[in-house]
N, C-alpha and C. Protein backbone atom coordinates (compact mmCIF):
# COMPACT_ATOMS: atom_id res chain seq x y z
N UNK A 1 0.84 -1.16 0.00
CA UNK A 1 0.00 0.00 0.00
C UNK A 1 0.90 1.24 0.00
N UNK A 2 0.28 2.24 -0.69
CA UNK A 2 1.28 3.54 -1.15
C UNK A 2 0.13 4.40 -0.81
N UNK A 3 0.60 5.57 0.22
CA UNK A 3 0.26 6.44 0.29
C UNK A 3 0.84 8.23 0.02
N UNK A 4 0.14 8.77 -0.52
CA UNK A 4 0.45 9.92 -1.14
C UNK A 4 0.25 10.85 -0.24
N UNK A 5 1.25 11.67 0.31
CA UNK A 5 0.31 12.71 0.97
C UNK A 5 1.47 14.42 0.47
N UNK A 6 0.80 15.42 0.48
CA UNK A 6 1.49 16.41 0.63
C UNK A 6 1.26 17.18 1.81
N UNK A 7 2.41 17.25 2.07
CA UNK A 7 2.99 18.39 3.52
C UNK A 7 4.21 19.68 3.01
N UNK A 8 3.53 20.65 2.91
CA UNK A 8 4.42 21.85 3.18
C UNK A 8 5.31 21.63 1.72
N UNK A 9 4.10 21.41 0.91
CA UNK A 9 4.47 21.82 -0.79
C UNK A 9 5.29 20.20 -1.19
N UNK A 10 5.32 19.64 -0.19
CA UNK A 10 6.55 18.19 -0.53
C UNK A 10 5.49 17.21 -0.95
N UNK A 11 5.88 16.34 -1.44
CA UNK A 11 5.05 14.79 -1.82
C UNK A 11 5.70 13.79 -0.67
N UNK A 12 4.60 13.25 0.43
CA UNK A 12 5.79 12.62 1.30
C UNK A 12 4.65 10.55 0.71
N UNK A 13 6.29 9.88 0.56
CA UNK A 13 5.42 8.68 0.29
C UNK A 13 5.40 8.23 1.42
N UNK A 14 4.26 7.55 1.84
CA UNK A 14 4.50 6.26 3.33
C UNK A 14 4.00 5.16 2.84
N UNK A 15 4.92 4.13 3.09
CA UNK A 15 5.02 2.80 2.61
C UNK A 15 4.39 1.74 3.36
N UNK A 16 3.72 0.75 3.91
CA UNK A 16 3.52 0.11 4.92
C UNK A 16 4.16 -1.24 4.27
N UNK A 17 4.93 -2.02 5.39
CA UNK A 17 5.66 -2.59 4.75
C UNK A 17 4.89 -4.07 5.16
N UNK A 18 5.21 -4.52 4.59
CA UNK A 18 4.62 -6.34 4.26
C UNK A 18 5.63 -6.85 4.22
N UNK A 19 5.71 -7.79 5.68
CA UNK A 19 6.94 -9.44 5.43
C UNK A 19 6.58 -10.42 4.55
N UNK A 20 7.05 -11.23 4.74
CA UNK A 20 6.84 -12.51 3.87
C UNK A 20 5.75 -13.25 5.15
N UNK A 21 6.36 -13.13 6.15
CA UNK A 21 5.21 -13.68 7.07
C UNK A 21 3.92 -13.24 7.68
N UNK A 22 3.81 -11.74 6.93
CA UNK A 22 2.80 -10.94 7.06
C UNK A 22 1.66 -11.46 5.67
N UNK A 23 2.81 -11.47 4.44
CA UNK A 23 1.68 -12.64 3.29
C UNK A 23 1.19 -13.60 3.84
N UNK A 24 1.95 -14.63 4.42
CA UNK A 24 1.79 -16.13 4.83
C UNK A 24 0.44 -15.36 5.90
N UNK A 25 0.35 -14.74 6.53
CA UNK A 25 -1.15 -14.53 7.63
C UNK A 25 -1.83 -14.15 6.69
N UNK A 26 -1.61 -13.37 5.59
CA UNK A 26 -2.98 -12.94 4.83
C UNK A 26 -3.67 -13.80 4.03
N UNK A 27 -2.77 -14.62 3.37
CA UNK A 27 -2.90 -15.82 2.49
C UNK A 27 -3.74 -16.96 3.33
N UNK A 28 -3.25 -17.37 4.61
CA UNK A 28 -4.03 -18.08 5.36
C UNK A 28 -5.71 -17.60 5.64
N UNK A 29 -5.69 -16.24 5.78
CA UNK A 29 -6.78 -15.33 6.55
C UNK A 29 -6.71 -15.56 8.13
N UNK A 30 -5.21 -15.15 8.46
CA UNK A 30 -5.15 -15.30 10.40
C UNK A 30 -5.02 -13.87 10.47
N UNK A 31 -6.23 -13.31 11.48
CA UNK A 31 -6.13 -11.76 11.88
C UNK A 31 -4.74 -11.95 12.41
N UNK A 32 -4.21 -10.58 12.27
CA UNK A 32 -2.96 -10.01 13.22
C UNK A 32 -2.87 -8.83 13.06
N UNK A 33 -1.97 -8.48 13.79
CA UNK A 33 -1.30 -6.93 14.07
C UNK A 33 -0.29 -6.68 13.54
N UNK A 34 -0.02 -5.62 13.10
CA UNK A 34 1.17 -5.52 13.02
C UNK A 34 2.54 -4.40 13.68
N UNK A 35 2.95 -4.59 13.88
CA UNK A 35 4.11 -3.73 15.02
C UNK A 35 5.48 -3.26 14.54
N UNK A 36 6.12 -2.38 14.19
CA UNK A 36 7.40 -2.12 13.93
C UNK A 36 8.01 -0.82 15.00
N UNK A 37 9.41 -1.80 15.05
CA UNK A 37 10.29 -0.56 16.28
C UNK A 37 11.68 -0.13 14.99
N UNK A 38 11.37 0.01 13.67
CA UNK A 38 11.99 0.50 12.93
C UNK A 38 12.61 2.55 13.22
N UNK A 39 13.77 2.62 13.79
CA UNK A 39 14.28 4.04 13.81
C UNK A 39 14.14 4.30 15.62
N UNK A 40 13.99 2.68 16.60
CA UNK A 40 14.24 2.87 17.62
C UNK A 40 15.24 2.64 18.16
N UNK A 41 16.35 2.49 17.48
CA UNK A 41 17.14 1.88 18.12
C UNK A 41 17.33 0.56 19.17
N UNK A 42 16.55 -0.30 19.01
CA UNK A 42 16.17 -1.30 19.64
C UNK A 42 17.05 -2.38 19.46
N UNK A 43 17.73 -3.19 19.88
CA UNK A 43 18.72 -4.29 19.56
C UNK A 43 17.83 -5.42 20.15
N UNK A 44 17.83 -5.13 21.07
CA UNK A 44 17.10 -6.68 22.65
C UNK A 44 15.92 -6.72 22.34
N UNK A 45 15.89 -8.02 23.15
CA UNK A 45 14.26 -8.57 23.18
C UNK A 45 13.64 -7.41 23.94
N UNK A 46 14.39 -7.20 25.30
CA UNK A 46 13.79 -6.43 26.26
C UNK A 46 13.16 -4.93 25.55
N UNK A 47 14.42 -4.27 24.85
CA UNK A 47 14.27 -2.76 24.38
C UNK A 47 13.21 -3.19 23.00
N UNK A 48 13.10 -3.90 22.41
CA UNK A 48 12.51 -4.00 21.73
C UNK A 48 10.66 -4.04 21.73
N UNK A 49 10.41 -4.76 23.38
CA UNK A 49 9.07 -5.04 24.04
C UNK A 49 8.80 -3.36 24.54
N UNK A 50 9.62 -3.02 25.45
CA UNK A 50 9.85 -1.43 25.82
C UNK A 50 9.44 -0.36 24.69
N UNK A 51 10.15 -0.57 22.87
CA UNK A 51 9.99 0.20 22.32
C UNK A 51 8.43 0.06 21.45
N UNK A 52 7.85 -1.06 22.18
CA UNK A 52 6.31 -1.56 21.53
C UNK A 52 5.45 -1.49 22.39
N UNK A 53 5.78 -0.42 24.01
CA UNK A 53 4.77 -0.62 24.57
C UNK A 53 4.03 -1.51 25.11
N UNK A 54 5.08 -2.99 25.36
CA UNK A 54 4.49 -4.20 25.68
C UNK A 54 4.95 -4.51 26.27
N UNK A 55 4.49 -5.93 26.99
CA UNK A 55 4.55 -6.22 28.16
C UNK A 55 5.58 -7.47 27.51
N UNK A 56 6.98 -7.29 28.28
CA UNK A 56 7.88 -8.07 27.35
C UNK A 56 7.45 -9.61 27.53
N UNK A 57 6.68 -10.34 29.10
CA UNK A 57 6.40 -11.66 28.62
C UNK A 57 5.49 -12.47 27.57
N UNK A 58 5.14 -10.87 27.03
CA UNK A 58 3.65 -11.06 25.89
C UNK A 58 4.94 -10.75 24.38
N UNK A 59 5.71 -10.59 24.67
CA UNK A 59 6.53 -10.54 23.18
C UNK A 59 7.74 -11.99 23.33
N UNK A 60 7.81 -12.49 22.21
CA UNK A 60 8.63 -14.09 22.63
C UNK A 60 9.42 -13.54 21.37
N UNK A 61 10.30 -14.81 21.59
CA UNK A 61 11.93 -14.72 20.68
C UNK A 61 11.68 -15.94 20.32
N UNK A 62 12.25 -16.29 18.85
CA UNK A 62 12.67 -16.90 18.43
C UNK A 62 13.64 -17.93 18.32
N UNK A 63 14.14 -18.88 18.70
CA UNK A 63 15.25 -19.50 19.09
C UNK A 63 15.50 -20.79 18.30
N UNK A 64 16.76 -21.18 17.63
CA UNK A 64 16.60 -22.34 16.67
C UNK A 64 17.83 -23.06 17.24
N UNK A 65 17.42 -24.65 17.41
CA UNK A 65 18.38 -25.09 18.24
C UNK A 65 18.84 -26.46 17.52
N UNK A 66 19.72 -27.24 17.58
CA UNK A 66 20.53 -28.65 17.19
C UNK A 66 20.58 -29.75 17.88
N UNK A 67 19.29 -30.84 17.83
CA UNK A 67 19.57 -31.72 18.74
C UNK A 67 20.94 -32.66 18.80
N UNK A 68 20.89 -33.99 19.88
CA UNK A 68 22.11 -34.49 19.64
C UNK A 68 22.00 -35.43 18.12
N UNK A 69 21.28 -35.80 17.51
CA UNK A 69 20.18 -36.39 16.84
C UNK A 69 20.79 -35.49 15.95
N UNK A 70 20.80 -34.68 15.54
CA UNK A 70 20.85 -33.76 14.61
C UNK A 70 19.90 -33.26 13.68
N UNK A 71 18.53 -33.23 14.43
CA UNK A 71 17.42 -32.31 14.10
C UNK A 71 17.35 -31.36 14.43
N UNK A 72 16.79 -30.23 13.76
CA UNK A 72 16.52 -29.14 14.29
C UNK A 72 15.43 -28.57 14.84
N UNK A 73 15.34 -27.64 16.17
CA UNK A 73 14.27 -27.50 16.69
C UNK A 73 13.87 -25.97 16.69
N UNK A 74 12.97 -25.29 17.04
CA UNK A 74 12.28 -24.03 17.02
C UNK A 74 11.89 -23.85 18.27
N UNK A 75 12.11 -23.16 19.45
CA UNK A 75 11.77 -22.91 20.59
C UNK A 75 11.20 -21.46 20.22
N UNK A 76 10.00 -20.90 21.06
CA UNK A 76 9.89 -19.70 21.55
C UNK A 76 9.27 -19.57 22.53
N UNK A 77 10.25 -18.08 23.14
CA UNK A 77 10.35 -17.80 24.51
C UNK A 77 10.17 -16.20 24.83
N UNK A 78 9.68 -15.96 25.61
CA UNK A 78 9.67 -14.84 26.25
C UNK A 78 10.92 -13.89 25.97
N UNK A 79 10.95 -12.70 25.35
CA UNK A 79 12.34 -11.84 25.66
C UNK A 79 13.15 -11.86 27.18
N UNK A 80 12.25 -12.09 27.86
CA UNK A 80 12.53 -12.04 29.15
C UNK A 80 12.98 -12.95 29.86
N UNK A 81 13.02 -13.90 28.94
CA UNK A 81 13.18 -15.44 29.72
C UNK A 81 14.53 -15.91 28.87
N UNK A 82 15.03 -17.01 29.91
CA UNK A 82 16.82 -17.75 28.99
C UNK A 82 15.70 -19.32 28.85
N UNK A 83 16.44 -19.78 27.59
CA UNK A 83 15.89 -21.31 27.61
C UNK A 83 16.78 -22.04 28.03
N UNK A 84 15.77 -22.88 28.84
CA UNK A 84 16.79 -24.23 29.79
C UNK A 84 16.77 -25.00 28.49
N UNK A 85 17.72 -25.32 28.70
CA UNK A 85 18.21 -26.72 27.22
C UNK A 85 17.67 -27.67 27.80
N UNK A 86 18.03 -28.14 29.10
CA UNK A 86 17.28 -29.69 29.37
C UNK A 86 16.07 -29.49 29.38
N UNK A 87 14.90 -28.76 29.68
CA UNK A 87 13.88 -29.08 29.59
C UNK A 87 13.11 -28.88 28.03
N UNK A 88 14.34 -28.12 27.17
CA UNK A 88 13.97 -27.77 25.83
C UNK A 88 13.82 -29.29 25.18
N UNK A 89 15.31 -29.97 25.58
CA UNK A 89 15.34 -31.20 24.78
C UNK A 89 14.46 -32.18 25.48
N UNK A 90 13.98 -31.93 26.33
CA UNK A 90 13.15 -33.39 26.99
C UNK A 90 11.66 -32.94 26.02
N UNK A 91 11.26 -31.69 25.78
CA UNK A 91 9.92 -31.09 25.19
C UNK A 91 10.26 -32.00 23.98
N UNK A 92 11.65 -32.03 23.45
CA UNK A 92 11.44 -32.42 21.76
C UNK A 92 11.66 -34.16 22.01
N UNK A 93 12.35 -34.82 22.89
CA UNK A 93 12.48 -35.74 23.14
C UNK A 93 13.96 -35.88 22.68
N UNK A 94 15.15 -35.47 23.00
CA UNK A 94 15.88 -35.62 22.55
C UNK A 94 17.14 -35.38 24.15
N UNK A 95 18.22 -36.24 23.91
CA UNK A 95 19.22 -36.56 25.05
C UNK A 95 19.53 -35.05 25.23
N UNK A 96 20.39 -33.87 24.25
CA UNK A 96 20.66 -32.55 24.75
C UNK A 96 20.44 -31.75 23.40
N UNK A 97 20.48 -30.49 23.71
CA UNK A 97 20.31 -29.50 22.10
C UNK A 97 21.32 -29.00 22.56
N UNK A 98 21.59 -27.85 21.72
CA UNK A 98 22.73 -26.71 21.50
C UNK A 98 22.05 -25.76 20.70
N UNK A 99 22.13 -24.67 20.81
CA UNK A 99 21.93 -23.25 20.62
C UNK A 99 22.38 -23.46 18.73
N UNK A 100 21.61 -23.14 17.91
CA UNK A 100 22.38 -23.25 16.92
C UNK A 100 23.04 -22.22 16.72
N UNK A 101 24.46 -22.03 15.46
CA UNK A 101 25.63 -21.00 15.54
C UNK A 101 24.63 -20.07 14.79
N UNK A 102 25.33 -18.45 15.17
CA UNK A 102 24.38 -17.68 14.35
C UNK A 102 24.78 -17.47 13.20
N UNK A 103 25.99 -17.98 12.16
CA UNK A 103 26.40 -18.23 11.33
C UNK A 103 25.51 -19.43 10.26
N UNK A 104 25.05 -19.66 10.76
CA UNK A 104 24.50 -21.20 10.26
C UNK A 104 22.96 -20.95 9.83
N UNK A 105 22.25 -19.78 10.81
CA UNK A 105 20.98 -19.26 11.06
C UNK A 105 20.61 -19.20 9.37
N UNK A 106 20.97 -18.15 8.51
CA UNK A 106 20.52 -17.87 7.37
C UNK A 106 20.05 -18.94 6.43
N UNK A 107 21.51 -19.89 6.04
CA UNK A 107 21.12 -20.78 5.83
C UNK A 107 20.09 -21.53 5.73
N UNK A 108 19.90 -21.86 7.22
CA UNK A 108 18.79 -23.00 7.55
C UNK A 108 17.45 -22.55 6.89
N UNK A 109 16.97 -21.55 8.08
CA UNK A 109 16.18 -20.57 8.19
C UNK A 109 15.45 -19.52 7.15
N UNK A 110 16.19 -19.17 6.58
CA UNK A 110 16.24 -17.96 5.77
C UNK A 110 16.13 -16.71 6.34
N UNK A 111 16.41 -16.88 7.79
CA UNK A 111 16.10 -15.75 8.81
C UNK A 111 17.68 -15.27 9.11
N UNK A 112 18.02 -13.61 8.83
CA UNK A 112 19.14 -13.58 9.81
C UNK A 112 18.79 -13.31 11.33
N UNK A 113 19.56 -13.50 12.23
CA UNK A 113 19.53 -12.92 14.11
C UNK A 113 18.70 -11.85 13.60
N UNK A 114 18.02 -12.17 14.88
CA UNK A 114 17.27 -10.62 15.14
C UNK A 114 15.68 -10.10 14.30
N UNK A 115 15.81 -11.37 13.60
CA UNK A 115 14.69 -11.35 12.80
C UNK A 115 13.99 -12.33 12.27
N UNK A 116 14.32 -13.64 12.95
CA UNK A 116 13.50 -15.06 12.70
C UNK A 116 12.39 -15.20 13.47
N UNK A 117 11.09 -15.61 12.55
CA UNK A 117 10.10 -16.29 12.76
C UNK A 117 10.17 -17.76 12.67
N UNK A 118 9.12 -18.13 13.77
CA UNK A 118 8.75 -19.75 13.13
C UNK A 118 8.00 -19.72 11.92
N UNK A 119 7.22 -18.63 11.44
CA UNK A 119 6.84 -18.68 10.39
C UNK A 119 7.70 -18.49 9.34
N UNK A 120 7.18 -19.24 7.79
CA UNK A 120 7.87 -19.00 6.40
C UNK A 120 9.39 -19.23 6.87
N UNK A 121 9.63 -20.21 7.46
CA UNK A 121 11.05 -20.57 7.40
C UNK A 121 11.40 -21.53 6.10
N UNK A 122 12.70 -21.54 5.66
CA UNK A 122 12.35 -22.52 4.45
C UNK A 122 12.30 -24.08 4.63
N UNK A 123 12.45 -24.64 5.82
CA UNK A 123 11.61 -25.71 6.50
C UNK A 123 11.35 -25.42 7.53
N UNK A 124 9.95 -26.26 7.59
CA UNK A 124 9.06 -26.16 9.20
C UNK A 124 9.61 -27.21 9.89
N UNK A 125 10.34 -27.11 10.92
CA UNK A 125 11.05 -28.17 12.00
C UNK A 125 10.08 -28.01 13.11
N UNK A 126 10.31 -29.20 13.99
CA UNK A 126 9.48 -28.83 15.42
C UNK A 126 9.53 -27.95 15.75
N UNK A 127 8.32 -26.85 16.68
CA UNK A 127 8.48 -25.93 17.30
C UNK A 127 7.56 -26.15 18.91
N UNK A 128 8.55 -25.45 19.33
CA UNK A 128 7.82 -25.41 21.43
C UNK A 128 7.83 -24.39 21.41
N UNK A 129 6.54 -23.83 22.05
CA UNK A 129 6.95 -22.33 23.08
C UNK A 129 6.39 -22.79 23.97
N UNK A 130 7.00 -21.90 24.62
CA UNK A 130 6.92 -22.00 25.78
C UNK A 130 5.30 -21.95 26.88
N UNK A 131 4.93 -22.60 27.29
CA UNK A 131 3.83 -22.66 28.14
C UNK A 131 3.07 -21.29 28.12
N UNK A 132 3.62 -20.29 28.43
CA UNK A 132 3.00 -19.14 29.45
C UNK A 132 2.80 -18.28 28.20
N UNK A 133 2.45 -18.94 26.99
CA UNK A 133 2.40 -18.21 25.58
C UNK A 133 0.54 -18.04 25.97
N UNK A 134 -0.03 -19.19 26.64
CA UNK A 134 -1.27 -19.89 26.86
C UNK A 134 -2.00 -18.53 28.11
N UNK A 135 -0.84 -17.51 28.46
CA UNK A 135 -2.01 -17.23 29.33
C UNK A 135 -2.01 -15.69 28.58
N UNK A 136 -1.80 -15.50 27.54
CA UNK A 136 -2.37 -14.04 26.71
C UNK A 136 -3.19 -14.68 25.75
N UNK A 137 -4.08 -13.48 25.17
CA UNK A 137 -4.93 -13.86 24.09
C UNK A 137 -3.84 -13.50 23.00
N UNK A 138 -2.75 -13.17 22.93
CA UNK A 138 -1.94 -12.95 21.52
C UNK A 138 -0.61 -13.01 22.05
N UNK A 139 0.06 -13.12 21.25
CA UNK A 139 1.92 -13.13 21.33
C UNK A 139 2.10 -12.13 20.13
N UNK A 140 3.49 -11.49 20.77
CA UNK A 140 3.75 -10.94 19.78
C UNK A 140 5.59 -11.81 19.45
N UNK A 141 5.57 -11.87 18.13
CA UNK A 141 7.33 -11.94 17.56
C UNK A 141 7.22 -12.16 16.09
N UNK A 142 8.62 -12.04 15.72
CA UNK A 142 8.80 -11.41 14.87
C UNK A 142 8.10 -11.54 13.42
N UNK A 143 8.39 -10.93 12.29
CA UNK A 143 7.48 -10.43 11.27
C UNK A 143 8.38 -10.99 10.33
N UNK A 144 9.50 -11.88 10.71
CA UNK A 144 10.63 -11.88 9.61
C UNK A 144 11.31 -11.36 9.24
N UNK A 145 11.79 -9.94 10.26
CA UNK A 145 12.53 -9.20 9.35
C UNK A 145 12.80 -8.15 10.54
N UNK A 146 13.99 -7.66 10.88
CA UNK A 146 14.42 -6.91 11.47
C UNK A 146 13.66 -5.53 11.64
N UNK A 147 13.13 -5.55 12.58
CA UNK A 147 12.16 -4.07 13.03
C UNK A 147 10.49 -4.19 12.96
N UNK A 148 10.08 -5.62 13.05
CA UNK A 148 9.05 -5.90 12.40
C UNK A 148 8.20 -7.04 13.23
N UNK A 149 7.12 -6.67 13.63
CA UNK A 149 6.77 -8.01 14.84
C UNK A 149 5.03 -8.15 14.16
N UNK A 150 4.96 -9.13 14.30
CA UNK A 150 3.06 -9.83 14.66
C UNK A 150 2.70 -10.18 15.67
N UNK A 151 1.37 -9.56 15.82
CA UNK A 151 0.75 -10.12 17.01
C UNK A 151 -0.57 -10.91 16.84
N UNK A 152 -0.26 -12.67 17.11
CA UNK A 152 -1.56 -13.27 16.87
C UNK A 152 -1.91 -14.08 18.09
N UNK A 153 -3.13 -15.25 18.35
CA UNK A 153 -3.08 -15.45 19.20
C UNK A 153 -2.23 -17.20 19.27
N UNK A 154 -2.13 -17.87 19.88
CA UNK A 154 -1.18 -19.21 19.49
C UNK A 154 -2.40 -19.94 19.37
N UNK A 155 -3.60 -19.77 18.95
CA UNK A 155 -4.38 -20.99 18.59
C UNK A 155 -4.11 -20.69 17.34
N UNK A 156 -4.38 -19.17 16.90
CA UNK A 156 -4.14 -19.19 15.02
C UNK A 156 -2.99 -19.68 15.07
N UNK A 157 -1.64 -19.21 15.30
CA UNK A 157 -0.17 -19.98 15.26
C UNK A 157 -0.15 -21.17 15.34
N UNK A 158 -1.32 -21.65 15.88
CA UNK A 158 -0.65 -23.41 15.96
C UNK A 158 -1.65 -23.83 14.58
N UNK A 159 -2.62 -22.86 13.49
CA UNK A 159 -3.26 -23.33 12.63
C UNK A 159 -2.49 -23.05 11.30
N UNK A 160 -1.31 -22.74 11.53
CA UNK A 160 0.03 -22.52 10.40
C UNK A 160 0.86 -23.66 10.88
N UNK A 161 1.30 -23.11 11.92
CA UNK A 161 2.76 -24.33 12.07
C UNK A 161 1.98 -25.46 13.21
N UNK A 162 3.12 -27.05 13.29
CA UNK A 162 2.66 -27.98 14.12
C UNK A 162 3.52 -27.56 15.23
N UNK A 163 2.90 -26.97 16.63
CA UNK A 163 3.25 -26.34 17.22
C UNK A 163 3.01 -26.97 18.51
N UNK A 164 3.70 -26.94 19.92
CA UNK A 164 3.32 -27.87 21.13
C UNK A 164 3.48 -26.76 22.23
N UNK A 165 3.77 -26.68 23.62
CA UNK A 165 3.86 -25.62 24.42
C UNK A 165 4.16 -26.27 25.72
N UNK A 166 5.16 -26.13 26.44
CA UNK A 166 5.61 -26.80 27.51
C UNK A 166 6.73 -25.71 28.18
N UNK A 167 6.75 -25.79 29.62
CA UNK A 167 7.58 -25.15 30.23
C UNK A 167 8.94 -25.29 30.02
N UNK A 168 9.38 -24.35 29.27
CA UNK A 168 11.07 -24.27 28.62
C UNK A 168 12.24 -23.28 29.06
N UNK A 169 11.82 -22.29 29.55
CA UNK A 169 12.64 -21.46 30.10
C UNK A 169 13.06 -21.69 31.70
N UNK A 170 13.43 -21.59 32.03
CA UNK A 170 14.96 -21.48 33.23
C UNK A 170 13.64 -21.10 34.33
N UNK A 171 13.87 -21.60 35.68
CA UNK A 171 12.55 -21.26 36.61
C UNK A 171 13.36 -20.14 37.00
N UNK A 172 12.51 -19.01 37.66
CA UNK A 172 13.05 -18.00 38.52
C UNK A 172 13.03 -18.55 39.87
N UNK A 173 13.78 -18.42 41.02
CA UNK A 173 13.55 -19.04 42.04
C UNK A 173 13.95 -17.89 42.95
């Protein structure tokens, strides 16, 4: 969508931008939102929830991991939260994972850091999030693309990807 507007004799264009995983929701017909912290300077999960006005356990990360098996898995988690590996790999059924390298990410994925979805990856591998995805009516993460988030709820998410939900992150004690 292209919008035209003039301000103060100028032609200003505003663009609204469309991911690839923003098609993949339209193409399906899954309502969502859409969110960008584009020109905030935002790096982190945290500054990133901060620069969206959200409540960071309602915004999750992305995380792609290497069993011993050598499958690959899809965790998501809270910005706010670290993932315990053992309880990651017991969710997938597997002896231990490893963090995959972020070198390797593109590749797989087609996602660089900082901007992977479980959605429109160029394979769908298992994915977990994390339990406490279950107590908002929406999640928000990412849009595919650096500066760029969706917010749907994980029943539509689990009507795209085969998706499970189990306690994965590190307890606070």
């Amino acid at each position: 969508m292209q919008l035209n507007l003039r301000a103060h004799g100028y032609i200003v264009f505003i663009m609204e931008t469309k991911t690839n995983v923003m098609r993949i929701l339209d193409a399906h017909h899954v309502p969502y939102k859409s969110h960008s912290y584009v020109g905030t300077g935002a790096t982190s999960g945290d500054a990133v929830a901060a620069a969206l006005h959200q409540n960071p356990a309602q915004v999750f990360k992305t995380l792609v991991t290497t069993g011993r098996s050598g499958n690959h898995y899809v965790f998501m988690i809270p910005v706010c939260a670290e993932l315990d590996l053992k309880r990651a790999a017991t969710a997938v059924h597997e002896k231990s994972i490893d963090m995959l390298k972020q070198r390797d990410l593109l590749g797989l994925t087609g996602y660089v850091h900082g901007g992977c979805s479980p959605i429109g990856m160029k394979k769908q591998f298992k994915t977990v999030a994390d339990a406490s995805a279950n107590n908002f009516a929406t999640i928000i993460f990412s849009a595919g693309r650096i500066g760029y988030q969706v917010e749907i709820s994980a029943t539509d998410l689990s009507k795209l990807i085969p998706i499970s939900f189990s306690d994965i992150c590190v307890s606070q004690n």
